[in-house]
Every structure is written in structure tokens, then in C-alpha cells.
PDB file of N, CA and C in Angstrom:
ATOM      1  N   UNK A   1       0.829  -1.181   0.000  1.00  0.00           N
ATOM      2  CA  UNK A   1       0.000   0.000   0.000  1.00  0.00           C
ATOM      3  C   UNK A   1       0.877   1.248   0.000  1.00  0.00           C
ATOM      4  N   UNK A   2       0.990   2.413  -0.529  1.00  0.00           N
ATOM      5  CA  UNK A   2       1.278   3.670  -1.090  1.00  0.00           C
ATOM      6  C   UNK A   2       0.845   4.634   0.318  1.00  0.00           C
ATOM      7  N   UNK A   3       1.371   5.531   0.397  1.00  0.00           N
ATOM      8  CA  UNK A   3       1.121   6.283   1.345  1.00  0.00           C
ATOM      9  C   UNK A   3      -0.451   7.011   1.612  1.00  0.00           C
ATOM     10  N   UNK A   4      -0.615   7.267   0.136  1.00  0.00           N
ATOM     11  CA  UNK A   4      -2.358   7.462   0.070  1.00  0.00           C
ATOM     12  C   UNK A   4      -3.282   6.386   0.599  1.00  0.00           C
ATOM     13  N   UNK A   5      -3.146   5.642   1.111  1.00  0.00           N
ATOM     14  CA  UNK A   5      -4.175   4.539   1.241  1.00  0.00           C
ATOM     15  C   UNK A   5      -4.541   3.883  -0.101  1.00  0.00           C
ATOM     16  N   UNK A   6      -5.515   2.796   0.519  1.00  0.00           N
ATOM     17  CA  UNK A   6      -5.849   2.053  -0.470  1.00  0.00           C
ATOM     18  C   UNK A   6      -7.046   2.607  -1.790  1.00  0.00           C
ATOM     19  N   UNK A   7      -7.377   3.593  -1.506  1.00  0.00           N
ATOM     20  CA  UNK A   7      -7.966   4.429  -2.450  1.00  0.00           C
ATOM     21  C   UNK A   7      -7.291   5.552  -3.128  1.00  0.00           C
ATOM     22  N   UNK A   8      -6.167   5.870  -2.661  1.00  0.00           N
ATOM     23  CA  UNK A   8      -5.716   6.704  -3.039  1.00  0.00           C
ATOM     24  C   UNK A   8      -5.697   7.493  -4.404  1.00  0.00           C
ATOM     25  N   UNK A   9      -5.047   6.566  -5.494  1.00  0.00           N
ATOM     26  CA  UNK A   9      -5.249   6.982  -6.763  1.00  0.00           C
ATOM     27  C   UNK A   9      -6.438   6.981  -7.697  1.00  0.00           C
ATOM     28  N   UNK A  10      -7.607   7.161  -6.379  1.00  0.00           N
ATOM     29  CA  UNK A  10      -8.799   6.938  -7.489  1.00  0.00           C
ATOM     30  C   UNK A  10      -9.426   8.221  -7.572  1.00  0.00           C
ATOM     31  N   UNK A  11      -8.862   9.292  -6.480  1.00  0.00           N
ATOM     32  CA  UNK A  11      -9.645  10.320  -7.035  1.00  0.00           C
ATOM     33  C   UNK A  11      -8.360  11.445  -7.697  1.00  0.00           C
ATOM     34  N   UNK A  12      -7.094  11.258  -7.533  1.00  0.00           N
ATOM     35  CA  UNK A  12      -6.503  11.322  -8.804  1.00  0.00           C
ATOM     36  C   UNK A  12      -6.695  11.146 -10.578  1.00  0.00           C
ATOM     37  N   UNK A  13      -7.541   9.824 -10.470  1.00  0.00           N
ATOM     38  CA  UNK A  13      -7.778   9.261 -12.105  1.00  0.00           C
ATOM     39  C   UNK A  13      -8.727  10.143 -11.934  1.00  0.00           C
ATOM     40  N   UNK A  14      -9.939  10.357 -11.326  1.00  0.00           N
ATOM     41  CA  UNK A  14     -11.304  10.960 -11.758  1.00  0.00           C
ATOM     42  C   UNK A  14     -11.157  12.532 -11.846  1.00  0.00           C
ATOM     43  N   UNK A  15     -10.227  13.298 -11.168  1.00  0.00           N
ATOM     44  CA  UNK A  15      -9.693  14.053 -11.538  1.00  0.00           C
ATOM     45  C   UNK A  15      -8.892  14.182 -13.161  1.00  0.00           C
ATOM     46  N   UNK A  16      -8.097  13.365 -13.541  1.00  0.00           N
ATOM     47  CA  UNK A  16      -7.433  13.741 -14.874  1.00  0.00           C
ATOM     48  C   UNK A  16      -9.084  13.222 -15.782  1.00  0.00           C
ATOM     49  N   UNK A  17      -9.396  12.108 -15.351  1.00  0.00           N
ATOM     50  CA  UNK A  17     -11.085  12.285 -16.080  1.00  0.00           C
ATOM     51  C   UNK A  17     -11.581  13.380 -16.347  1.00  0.00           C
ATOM     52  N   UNK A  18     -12.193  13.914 -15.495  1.00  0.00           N
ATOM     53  CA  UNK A  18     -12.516  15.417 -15.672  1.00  0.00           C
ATOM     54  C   UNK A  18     -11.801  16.229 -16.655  1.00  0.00           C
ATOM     55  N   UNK A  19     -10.307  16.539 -16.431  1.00  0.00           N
ATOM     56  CA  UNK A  19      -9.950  17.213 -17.141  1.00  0.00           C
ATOM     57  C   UNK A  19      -9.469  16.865 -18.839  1.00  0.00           C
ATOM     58  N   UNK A  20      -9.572  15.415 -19.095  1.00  0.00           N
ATOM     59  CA  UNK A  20      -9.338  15.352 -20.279  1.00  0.00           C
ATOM     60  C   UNK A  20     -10.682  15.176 -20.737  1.00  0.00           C
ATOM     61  N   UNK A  21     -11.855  15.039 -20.733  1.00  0.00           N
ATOM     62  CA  UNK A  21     -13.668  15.397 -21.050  1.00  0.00           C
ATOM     63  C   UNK A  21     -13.909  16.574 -21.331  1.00  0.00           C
ATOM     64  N   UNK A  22     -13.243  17.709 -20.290  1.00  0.00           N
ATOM     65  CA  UNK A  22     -13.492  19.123 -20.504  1.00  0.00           C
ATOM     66  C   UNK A  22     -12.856  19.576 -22.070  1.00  0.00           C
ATOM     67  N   UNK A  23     -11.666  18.956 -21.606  1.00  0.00           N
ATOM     68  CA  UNK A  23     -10.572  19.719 -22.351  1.00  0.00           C
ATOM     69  C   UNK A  23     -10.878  19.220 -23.806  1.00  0.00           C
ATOM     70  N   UNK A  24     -11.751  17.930 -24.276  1.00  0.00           N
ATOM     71  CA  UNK A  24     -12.316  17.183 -25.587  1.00  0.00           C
ATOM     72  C   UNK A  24     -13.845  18.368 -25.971  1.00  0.00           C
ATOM     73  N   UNK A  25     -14.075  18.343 -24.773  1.00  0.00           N
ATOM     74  CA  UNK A  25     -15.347  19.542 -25.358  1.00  0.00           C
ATOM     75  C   UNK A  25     -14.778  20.600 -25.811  1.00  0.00           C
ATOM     76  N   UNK A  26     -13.703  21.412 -24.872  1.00  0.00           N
ATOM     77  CA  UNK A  26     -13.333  22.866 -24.994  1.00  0.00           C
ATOM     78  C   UNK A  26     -12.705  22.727 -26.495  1.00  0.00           C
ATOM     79  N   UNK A  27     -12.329  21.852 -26.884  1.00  0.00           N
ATOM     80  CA  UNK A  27     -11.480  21.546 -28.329  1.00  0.00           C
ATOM     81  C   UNK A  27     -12.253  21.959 -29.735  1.00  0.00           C
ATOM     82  N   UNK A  28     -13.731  21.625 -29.538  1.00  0.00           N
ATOM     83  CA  UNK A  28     -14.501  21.930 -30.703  1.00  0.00           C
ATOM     84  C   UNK A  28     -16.097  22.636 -30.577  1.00  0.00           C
ATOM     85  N   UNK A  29     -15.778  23.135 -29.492  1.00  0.00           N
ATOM     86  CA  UNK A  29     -17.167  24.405 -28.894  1.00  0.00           C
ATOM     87  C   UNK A  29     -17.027  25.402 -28.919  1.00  0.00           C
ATOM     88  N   UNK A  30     -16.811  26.253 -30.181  1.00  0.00           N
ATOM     89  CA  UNK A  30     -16.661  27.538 -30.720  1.00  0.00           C
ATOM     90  C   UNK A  30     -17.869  28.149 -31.125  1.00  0.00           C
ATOM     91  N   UNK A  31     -17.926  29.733 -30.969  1.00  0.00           N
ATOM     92  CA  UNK A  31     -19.203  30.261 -31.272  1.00  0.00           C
ATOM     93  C   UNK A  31     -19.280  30.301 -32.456  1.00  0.00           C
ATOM     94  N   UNK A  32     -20.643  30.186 -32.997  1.00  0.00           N
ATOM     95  CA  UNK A  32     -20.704  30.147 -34.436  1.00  0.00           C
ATOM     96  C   UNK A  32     -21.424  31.467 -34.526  1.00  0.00           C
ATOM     97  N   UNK A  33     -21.413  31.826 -35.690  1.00  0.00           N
ATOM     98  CA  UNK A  33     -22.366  33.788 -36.329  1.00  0.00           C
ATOM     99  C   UNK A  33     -23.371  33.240 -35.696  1.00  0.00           C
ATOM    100  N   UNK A  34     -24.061  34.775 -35.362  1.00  0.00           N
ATOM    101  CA  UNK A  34     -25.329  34.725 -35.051  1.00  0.00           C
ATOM    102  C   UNK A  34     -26.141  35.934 -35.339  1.00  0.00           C
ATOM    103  N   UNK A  35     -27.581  36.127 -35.006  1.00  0.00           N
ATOM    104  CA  UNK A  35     -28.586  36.922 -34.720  1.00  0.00           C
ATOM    105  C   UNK A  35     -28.808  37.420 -33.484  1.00  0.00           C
ATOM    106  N   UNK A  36     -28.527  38.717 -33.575  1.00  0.00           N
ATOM    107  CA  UNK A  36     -28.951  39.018 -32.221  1.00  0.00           C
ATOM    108  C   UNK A  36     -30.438  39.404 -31.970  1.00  0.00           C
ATOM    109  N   UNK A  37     -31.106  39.757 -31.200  1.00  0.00           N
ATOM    110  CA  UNK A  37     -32.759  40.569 -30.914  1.00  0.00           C
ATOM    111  C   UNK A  37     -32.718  41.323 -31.881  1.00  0.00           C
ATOM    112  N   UNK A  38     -31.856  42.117 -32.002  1.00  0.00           N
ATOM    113  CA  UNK A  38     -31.935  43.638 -32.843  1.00  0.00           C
ATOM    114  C   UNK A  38     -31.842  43.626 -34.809  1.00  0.00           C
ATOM    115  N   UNK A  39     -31.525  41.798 -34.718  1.00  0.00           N
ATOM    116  CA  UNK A  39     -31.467  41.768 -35.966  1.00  0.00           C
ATOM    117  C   UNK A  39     -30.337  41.916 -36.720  1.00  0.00           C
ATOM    118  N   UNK A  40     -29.119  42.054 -35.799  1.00  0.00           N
ATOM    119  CA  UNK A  40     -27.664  42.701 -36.124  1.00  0.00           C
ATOM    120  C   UNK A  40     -26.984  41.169 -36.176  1.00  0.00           C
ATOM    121  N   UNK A  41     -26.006  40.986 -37.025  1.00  0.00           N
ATOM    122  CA  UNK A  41     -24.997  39.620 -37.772  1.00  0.00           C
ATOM    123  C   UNK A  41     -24.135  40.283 -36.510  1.00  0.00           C
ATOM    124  N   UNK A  42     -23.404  38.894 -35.863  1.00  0.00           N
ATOM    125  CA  UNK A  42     -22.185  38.801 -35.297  1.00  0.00           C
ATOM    126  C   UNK A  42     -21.746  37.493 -35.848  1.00  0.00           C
ATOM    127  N   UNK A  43     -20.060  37.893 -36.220  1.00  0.00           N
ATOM    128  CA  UNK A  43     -19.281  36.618 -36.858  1.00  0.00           C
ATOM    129  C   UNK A  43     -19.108  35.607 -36.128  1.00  0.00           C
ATOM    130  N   UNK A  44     -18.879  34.470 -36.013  1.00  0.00           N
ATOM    131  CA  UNK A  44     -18.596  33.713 -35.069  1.00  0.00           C
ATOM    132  C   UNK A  44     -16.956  33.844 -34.543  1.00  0.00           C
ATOM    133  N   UNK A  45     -16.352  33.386 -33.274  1.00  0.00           N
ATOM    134  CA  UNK A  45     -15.329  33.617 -32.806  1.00  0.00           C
ATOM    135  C   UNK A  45     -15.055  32.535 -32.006  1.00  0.00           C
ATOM    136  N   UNK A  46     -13.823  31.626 -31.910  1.00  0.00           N
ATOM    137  CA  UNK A  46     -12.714  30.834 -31.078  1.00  0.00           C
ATOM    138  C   UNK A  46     -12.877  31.467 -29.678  1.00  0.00           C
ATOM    139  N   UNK A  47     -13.134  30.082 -28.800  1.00  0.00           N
ATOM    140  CA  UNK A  47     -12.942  30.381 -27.068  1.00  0.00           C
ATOM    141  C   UNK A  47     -11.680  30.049 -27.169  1.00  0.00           C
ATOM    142  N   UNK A  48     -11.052  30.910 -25.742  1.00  0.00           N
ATOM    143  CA  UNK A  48      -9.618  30.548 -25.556  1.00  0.00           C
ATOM    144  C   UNK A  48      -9.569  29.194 -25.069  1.00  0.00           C
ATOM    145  N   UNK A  49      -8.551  28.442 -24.860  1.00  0.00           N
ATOM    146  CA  UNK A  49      -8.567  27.153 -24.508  1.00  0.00           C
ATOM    147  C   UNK A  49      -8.806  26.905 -22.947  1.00  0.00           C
ATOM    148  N   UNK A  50     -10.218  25.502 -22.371  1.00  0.00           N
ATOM    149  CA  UNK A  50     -10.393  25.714 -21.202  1.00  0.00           C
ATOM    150  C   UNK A  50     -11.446  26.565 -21.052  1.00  0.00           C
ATOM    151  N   UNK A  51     -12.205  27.117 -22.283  1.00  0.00           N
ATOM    152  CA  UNK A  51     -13.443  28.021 -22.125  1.00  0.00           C
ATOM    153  C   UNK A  51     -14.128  27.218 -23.310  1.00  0.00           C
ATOM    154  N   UNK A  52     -16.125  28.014 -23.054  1.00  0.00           N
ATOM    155  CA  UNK A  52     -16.745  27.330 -23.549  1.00  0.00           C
ATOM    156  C   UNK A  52     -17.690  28.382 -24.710  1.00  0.00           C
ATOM    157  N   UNK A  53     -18.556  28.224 -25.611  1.00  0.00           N
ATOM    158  CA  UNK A  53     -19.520  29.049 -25.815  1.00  0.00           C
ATOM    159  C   UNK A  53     -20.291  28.971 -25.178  1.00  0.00           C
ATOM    160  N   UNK A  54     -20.982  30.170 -24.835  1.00  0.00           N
ATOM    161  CA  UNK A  54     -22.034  30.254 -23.817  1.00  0.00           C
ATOM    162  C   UNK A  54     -22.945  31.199 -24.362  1.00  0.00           C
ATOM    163  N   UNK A  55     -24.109  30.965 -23.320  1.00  0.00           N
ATOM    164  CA  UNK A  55     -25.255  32.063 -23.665  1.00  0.00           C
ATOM    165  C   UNK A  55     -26.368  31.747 -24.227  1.00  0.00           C
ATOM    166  N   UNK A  56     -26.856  32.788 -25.326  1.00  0.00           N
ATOM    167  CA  UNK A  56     -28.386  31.553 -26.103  1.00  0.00           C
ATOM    168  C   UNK A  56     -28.169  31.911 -27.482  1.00  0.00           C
ATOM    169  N   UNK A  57     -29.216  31.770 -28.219  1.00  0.00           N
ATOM    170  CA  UNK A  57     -29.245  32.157 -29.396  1.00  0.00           C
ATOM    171  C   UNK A  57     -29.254  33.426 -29.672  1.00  0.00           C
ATOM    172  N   UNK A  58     -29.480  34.193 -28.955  1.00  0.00           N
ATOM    173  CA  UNK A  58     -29.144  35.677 -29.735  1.00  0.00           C
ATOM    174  C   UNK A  58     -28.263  36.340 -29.182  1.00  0.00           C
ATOM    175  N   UNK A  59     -27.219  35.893 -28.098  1.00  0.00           N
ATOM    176  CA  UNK A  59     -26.315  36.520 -27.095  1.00  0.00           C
ATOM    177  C   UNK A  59     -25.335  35.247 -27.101  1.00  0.00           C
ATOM    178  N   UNK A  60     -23.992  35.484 -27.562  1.00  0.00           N
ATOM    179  CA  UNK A  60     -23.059  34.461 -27.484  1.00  0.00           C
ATOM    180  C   UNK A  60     -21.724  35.223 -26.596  1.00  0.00           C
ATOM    181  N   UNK A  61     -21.278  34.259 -26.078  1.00  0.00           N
ATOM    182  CA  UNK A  61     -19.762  34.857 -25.273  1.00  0.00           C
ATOM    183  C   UNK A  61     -19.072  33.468 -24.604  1.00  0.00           C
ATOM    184  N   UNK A  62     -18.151  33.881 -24.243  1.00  0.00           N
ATOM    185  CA  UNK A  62     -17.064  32.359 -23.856  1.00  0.00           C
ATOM    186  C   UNK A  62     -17.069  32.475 -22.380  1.00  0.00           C
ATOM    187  N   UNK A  63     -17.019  31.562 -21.848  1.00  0.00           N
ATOM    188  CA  UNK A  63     -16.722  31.079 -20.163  1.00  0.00           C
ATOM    189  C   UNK A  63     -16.794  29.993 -20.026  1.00  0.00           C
ATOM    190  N   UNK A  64     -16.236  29.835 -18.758  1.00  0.00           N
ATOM    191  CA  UNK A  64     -15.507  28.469 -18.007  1.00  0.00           C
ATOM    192  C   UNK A  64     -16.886  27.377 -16.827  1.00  0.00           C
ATOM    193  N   UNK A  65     -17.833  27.919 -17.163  1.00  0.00           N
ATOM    194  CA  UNK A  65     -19.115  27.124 -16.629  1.00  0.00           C
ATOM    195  C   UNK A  65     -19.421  26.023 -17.541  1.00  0.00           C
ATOM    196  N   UNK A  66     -19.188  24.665 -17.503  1.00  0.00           N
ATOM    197  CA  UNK A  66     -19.382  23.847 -18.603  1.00  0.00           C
ATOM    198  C   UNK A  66     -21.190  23.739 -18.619  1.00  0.00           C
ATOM    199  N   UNK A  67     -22.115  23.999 -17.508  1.00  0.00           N
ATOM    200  CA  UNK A  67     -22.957  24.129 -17.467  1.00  0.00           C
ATOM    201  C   UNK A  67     -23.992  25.073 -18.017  1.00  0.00           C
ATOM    202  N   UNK A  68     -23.333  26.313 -18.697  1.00  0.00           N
ATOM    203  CA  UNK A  68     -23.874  27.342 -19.325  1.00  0.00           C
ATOM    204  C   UNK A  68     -23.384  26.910 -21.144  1.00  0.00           C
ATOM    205  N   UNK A  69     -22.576  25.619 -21.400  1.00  0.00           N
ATOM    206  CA  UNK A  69     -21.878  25.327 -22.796  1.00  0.00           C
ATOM    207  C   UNK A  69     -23.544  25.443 -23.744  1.00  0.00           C
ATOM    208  N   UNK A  70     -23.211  26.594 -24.716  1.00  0.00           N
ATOM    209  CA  UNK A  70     -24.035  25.828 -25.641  1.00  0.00           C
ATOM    210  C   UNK A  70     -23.364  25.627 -27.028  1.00  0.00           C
ATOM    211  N   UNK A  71     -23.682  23.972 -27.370  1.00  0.00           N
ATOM    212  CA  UNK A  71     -23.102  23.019 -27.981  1.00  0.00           C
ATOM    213  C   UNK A  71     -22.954  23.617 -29.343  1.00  0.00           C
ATOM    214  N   UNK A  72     -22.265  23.351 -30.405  1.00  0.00           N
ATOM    215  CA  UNK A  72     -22.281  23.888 -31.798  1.00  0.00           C
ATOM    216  C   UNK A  72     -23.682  23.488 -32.602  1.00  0.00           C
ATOM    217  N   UNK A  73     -23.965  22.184 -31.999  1.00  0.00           N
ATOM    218  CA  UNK A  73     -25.226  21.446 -32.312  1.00  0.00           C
ATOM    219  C   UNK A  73     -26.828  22.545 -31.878  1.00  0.00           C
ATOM    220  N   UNK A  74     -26.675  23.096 -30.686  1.00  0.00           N
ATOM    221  CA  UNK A  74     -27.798  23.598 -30.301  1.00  0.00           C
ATOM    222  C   UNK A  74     -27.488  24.986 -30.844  1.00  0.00           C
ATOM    223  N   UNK A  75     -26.184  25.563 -31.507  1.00  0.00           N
ATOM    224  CA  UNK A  75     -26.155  26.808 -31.800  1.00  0.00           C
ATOM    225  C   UNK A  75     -26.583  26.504 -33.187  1.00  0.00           C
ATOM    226  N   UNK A  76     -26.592  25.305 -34.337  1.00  0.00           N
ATOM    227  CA  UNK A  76     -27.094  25.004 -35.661  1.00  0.00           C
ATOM    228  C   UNK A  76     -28.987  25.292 -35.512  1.00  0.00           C
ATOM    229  N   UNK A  77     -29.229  24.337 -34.034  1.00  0.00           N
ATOM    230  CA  UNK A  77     -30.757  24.585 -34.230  1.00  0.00           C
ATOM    231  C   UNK A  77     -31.194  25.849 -34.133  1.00  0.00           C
ATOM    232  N   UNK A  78     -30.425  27.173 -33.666  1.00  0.00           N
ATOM    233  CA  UNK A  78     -31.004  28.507 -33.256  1.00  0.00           C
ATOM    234  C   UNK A  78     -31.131  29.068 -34.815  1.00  0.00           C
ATOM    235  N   UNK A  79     -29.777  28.715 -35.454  1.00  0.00           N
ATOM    236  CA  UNK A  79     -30.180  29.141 -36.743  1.00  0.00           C
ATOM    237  C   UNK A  79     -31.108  28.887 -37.562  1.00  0.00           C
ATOM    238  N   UNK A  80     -31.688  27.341 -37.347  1.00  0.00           N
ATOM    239  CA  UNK A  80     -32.660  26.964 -38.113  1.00  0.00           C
ATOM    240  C   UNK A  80     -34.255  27.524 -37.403  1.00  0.00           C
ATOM    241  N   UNK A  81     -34.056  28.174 -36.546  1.00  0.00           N
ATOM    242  CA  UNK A  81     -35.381  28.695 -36.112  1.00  0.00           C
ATOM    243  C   UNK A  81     -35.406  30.253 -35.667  1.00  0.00           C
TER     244      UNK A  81
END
């Protein structure tokens, strides 16, 4: 047995878990153009790495809440509606 105990390296692994999941999302969750309320085109733009697109369909911006991510997939359906 390792100085950590007999569990030790398990919340190590679920830790690098975490961070290599994030880091597979953060890889291809870029904002795409959009519509805003007002009817005004914004281009789409690259999150820095470790950030997400966020926001809704007519308000886009990048942050680190994976819980606010909206997906490239749900930013295709805003366009289609």
C-alpha cells in the first residue's frame, strides 16, 4: 500500500477524467455567427482554450461554466429557427 491509502489513486484518475472530457469539449465548442434581438450579424469567434460558448441564441460569449456550454449542435438549431 502507497502512502495514500488504499484508495488513493482513485480520485486522482477521476480528476485527470474530468480534465481530459473538458478539455475534448473545450477543443470543438466555438461560437458560431449569429442573430442578435436587434437583428444585427455577429461573426462567429474561437474560445480561448479551457473556455466554452455560452449564452443563447441571440447573445453568445465564452466562459468556463461547462454548465452554461451551448453546444455547436444547439447553436445550428437557433439558426434553423
Amino acid at each position: 500500500m502507497g502512502p495514500a491509502g488504499p484508495g488513493g489513486a482513485w480520485p486522482l484518475a477521476g480528476t485527470l477524467l474530468v480534465a481530459v472530457a473538458t478539455s475534448m469539449v473545450a477543443g470543438g465548442e466555438d461560437c458560431l455567427w449569429y442573430v442578435d434581438r436587434n437583428g444585427s450579424w455577429h461573426p462567429g469567434f474561437d474560445c480561448e482554450f479551457f473556455t466554452f460558448c455560452c449564452g443563447t441564441c441571440h447573445q453568445r460569449y465564452c466562459c468556463r461554466d461547462p454548465l452554461r456550454l451551448l453546444t455547436e449542435r444547439q447553436q445550428r438549431h437557433c439558426l434553423a429557427f
